[in-house]
N, C-alpha and C. Protein backbone atom coordinates (compact mmCIF):
# COMPACT_ATOMS: atom_id res chain seq x y z
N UNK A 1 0.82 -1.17 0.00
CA UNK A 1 0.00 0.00 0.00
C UNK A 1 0.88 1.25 0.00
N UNK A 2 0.43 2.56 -1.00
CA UNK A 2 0.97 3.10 -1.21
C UNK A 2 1.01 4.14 -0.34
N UNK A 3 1.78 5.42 0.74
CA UNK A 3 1.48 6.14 1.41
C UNK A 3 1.13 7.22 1.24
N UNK A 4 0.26 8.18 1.11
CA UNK A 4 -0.02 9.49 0.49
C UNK A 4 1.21 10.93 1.28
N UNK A 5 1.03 11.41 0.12
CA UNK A 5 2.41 12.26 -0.18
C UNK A 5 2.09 13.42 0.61
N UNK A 6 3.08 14.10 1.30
CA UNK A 6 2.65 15.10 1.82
C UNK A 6 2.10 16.12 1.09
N UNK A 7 1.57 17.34 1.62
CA UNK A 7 0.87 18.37 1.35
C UNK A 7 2.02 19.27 0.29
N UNK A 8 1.44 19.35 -1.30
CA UNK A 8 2.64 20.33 -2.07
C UNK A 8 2.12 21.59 -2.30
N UNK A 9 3.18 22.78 -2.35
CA UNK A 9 2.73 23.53 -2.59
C UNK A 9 1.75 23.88 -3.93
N UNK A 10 0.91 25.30 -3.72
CA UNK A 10 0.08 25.60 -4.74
C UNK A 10 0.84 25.71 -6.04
N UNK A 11 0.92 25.62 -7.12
CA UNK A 11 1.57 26.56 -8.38
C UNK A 11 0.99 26.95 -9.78
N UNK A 12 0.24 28.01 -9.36
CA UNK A 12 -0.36 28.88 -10.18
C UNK A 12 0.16 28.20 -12.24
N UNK A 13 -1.49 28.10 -12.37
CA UNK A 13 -1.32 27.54 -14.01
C UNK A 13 -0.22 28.60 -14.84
N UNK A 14 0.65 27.81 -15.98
CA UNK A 14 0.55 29.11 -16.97
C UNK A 14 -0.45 30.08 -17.12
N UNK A 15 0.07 31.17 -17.69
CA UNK A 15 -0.96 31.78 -18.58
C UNK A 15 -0.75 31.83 -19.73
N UNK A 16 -1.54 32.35 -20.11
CA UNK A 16 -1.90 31.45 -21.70
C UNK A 16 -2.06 32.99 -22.46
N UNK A 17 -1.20 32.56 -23.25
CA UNK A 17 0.18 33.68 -24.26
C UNK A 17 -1.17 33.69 -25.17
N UNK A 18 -1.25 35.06 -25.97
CA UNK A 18 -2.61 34.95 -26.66
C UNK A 18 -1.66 36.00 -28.12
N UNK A 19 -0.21 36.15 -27.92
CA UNK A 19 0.57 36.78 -28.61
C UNK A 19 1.44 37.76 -28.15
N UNK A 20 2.15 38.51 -29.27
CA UNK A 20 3.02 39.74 -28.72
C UNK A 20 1.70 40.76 -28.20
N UNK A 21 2.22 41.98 -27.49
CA UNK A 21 1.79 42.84 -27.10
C UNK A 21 1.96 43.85 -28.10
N UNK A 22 0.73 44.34 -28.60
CA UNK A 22 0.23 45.54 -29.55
C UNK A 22 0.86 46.73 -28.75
N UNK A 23 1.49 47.30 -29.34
CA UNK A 23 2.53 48.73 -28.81
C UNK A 23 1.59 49.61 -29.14
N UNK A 24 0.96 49.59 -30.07
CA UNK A 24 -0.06 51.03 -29.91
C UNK A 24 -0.12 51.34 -28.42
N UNK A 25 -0.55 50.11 -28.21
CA UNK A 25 -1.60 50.62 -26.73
C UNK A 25 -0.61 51.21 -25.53
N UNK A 26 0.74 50.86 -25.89
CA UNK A 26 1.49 50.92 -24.63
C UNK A 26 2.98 52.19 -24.97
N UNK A 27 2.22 53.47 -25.52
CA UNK A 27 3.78 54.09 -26.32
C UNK A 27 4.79 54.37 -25.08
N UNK A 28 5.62 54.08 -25.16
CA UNK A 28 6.99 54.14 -24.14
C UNK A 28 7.55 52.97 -23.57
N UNK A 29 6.53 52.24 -23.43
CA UNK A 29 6.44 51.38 -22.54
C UNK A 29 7.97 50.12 -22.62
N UNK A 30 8.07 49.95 -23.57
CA UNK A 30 9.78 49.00 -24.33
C UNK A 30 10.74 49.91 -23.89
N UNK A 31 10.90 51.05 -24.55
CA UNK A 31 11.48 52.06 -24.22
C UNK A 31 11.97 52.60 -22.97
N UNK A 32 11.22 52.47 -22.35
CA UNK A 32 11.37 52.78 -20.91
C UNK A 32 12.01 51.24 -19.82
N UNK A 33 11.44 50.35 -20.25
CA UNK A 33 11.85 49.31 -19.55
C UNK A 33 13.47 48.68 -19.88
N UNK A 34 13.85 48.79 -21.72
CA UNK A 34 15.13 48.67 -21.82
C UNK A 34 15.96 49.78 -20.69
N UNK A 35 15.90 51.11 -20.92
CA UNK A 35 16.58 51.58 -20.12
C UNK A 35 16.59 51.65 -18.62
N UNK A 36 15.60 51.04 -18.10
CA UNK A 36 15.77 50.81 -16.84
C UNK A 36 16.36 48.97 -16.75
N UNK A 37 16.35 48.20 -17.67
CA UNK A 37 16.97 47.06 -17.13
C UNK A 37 18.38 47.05 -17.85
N UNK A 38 18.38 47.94 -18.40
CA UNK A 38 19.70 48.20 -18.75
C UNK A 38 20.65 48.62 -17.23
N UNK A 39 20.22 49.01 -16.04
CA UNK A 39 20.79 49.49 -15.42
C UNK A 39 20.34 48.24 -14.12
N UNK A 40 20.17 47.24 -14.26
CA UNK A 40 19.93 46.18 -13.15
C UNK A 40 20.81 45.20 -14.13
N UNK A 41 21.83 44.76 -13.50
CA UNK A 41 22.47 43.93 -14.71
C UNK A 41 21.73 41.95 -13.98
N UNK A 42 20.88 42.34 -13.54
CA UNK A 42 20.44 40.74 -13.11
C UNK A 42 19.52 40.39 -13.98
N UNK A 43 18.61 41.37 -14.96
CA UNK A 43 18.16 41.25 -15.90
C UNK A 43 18.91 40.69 -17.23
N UNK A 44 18.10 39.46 -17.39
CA UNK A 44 18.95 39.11 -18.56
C UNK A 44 18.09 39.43 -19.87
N UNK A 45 16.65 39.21 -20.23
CA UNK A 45 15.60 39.05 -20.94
C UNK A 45 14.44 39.48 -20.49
N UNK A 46 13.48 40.43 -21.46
CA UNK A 46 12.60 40.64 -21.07
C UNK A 46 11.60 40.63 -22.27
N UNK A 47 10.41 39.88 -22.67
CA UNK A 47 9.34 39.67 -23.24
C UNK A 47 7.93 40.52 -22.65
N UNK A 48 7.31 40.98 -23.96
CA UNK A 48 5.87 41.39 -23.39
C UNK A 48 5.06 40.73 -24.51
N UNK A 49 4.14 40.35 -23.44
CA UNK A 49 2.88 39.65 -24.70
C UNK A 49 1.58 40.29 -24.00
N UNK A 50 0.47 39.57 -24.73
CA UNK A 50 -0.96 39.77 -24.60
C UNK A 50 -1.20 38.63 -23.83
N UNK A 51 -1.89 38.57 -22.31
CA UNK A 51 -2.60 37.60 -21.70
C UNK A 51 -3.22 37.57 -21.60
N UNK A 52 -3.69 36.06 -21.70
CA UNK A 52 -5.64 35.93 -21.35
C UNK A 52 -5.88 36.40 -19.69
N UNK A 53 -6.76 37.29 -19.62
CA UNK A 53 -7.58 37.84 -18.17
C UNK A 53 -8.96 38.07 -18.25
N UNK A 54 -9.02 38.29 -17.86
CA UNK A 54 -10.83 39.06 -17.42
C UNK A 54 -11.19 39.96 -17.95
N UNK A 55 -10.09 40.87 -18.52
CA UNK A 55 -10.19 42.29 -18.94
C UNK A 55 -10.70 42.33 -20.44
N UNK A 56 -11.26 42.49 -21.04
CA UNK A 56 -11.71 42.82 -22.38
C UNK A 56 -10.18 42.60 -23.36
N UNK A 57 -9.81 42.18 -24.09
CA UNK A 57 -8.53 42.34 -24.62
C UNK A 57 -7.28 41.71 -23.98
N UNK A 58 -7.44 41.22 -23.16
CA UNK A 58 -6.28 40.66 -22.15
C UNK A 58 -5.54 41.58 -21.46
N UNK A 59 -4.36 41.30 -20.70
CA UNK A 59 -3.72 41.95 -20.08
C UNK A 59 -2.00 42.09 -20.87
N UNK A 60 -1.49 42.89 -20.38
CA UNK A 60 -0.24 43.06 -20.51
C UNK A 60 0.62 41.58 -19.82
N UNK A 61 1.38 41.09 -20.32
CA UNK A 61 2.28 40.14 -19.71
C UNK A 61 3.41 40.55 -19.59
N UNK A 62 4.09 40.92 -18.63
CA UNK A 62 5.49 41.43 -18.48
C UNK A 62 6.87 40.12 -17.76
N UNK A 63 7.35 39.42 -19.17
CA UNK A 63 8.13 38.32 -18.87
C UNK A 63 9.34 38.94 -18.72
N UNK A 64 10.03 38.64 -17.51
CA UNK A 64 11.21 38.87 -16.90
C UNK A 64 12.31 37.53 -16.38
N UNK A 65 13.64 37.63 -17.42
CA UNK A 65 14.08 36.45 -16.43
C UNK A 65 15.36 37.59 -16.16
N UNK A 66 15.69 37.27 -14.62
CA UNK A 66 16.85 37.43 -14.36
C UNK A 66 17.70 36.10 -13.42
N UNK A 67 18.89 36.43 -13.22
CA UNK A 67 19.66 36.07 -12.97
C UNK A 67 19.63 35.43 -11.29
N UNK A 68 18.29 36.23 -10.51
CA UNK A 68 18.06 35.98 -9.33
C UNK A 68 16.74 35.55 -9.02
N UNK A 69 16.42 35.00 -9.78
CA UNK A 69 14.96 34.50 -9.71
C UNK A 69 14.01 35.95 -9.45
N UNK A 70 13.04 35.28 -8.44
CA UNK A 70 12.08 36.90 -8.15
C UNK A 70 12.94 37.79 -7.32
N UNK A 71 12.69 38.96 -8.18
CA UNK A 71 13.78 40.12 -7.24
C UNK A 71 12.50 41.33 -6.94
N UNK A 72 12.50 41.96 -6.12
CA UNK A 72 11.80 42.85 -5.25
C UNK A 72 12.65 43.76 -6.18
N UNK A 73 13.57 44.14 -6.30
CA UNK A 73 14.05 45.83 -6.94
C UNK A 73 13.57 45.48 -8.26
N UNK A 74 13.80 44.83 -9.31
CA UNK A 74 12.92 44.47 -10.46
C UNK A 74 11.46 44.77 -10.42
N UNK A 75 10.61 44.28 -8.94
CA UNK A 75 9.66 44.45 -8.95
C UNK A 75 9.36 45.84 -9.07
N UNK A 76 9.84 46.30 -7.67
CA UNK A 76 9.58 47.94 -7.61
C UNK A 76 9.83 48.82 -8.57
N UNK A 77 11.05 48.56 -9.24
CA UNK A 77 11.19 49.55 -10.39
C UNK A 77 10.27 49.44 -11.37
N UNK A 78 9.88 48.27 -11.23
CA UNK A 78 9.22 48.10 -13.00
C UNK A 78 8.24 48.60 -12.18
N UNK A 79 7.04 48.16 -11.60
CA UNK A 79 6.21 49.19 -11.31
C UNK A 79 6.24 50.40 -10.88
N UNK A 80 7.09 50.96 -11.13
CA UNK A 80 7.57 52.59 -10.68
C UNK A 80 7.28 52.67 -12.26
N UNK A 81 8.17 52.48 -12.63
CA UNK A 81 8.25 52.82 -14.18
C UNK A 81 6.72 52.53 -15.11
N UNK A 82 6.19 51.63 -14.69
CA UNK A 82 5.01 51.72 -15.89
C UNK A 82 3.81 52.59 -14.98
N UNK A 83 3.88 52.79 -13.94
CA UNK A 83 3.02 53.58 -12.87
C UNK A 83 3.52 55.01 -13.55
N UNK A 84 4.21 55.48 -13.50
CA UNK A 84 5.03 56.99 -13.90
C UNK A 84 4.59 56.94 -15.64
N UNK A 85 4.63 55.82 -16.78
CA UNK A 85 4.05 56.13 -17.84
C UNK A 85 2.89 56.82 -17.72
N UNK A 86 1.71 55.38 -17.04
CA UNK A 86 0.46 55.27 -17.27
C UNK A 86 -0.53 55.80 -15.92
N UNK A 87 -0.03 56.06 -15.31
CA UNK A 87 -0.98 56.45 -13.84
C UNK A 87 -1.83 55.04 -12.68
N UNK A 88 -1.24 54.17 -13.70
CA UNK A 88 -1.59 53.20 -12.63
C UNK A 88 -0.70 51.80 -12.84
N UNK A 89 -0.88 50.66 -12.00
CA UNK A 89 -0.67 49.36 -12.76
C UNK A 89 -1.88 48.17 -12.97
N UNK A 90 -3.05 48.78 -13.31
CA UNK A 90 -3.94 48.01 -13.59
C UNK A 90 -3.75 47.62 -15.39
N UNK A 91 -4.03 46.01 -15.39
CA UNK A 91 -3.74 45.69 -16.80
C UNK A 91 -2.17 44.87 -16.88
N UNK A 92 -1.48 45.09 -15.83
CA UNK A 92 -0.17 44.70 -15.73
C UNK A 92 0.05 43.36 -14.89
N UNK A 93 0.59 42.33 -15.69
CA UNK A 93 1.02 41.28 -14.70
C UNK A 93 2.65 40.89 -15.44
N UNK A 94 3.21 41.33 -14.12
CA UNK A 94 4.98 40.84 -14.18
C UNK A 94 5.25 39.41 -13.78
N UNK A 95 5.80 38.44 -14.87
CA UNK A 95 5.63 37.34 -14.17
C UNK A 95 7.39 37.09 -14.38
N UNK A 96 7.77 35.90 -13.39
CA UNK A 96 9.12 35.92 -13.65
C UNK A 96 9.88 34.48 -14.44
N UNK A 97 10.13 34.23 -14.95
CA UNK A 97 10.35 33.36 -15.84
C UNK A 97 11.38 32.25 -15.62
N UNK A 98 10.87 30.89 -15.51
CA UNK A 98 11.87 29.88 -15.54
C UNK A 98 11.75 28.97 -16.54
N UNK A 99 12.69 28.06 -17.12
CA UNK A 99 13.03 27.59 -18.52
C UNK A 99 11.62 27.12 -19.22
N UNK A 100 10.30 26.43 -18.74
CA UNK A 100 9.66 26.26 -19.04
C UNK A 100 8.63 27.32 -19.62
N UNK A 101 8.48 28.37 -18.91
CA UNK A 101 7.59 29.26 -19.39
C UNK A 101 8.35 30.24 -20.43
N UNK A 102 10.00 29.93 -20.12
CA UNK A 102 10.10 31.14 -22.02
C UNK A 102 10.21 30.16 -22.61
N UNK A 103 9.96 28.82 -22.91
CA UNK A 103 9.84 28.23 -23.80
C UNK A 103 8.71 28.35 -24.80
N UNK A 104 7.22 28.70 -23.63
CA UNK A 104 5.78 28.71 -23.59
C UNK A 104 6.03 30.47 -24.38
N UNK A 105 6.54 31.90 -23.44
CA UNK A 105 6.67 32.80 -24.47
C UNK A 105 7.55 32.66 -25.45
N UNK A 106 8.94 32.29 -25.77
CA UNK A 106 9.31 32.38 -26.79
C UNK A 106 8.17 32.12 -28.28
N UNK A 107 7.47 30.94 -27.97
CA UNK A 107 6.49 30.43 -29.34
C UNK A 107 5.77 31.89 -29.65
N UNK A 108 5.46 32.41 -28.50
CA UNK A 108 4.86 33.43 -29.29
C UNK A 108 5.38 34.81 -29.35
N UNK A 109 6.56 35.16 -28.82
CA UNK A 109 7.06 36.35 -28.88
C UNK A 109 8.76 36.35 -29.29
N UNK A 110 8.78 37.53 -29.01
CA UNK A 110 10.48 37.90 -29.39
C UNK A 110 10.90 38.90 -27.96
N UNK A 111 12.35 38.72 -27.49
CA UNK A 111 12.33 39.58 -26.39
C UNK A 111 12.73 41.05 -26.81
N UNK A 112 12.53 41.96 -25.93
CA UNK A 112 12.43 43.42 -26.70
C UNK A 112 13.55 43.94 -25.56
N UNK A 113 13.59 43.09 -24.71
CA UNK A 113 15.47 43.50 -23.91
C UNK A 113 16.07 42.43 -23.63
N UNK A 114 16.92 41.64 -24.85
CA UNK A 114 18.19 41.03 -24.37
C UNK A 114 19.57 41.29 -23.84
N UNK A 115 19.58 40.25 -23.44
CA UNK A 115 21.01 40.59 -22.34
C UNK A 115 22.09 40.93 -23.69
N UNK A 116 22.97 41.71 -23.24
CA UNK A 116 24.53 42.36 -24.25
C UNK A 116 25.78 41.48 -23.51
């Protein structure tokens, strides 16, 4: 008889890449994020796509891999920075990326800040 496994943690599904992110909607927004991860060198790659949400149109996907897994100054800045574009961060989900899921964005995107 087999013994049941302890209790594992939760881990939130993919989300489900619905394409690149339409720049109309977002002017600065690349722009602004190269030069701010230009200046965190733990950033290696950064992807934006369209995610499926709730919201009419999806949401912004903001794929980040760095070098330290989830980083809090990554966090804060980037929402400093798209807060200071747009006046808020509604529409925005920063997710942080391990080999499986840029596999999942790569299919549908291109990164718009690679590492130099």
């Amino acid at each position: 008889m087999r013994m049941p496994e302890g209790p594992r943690p939760y881990q939130l599904p993919d989300p489900v890449i619905l394409g690149e992110w339409d720049r109309v909607h977002t002017p600065g927004l690349e722009k602004a994020l190269v030069e701010l991860y230009a200046q965190l060198p733990q950033v290696s790659r950064a992807y934006v796509a369209n995610i499926e949400s709730r919201r009419p149109g999806g949401s912004i996907g903001l794929f980040v891999l760095t070098t330290t897994g989830e980083d809090s100054q990554v966090i804060d800045r980037t929402f400093e920075a798209y807060r200071h574009l747009y006046g808020t961060l509604d529409g925005l989900q920063l997710l942080f990326l391990h080999a499986r899921l840029e596999q999942l964005v790569q299919q549908r995107c291109r990164p718009f800040f690679p590492a130099t």
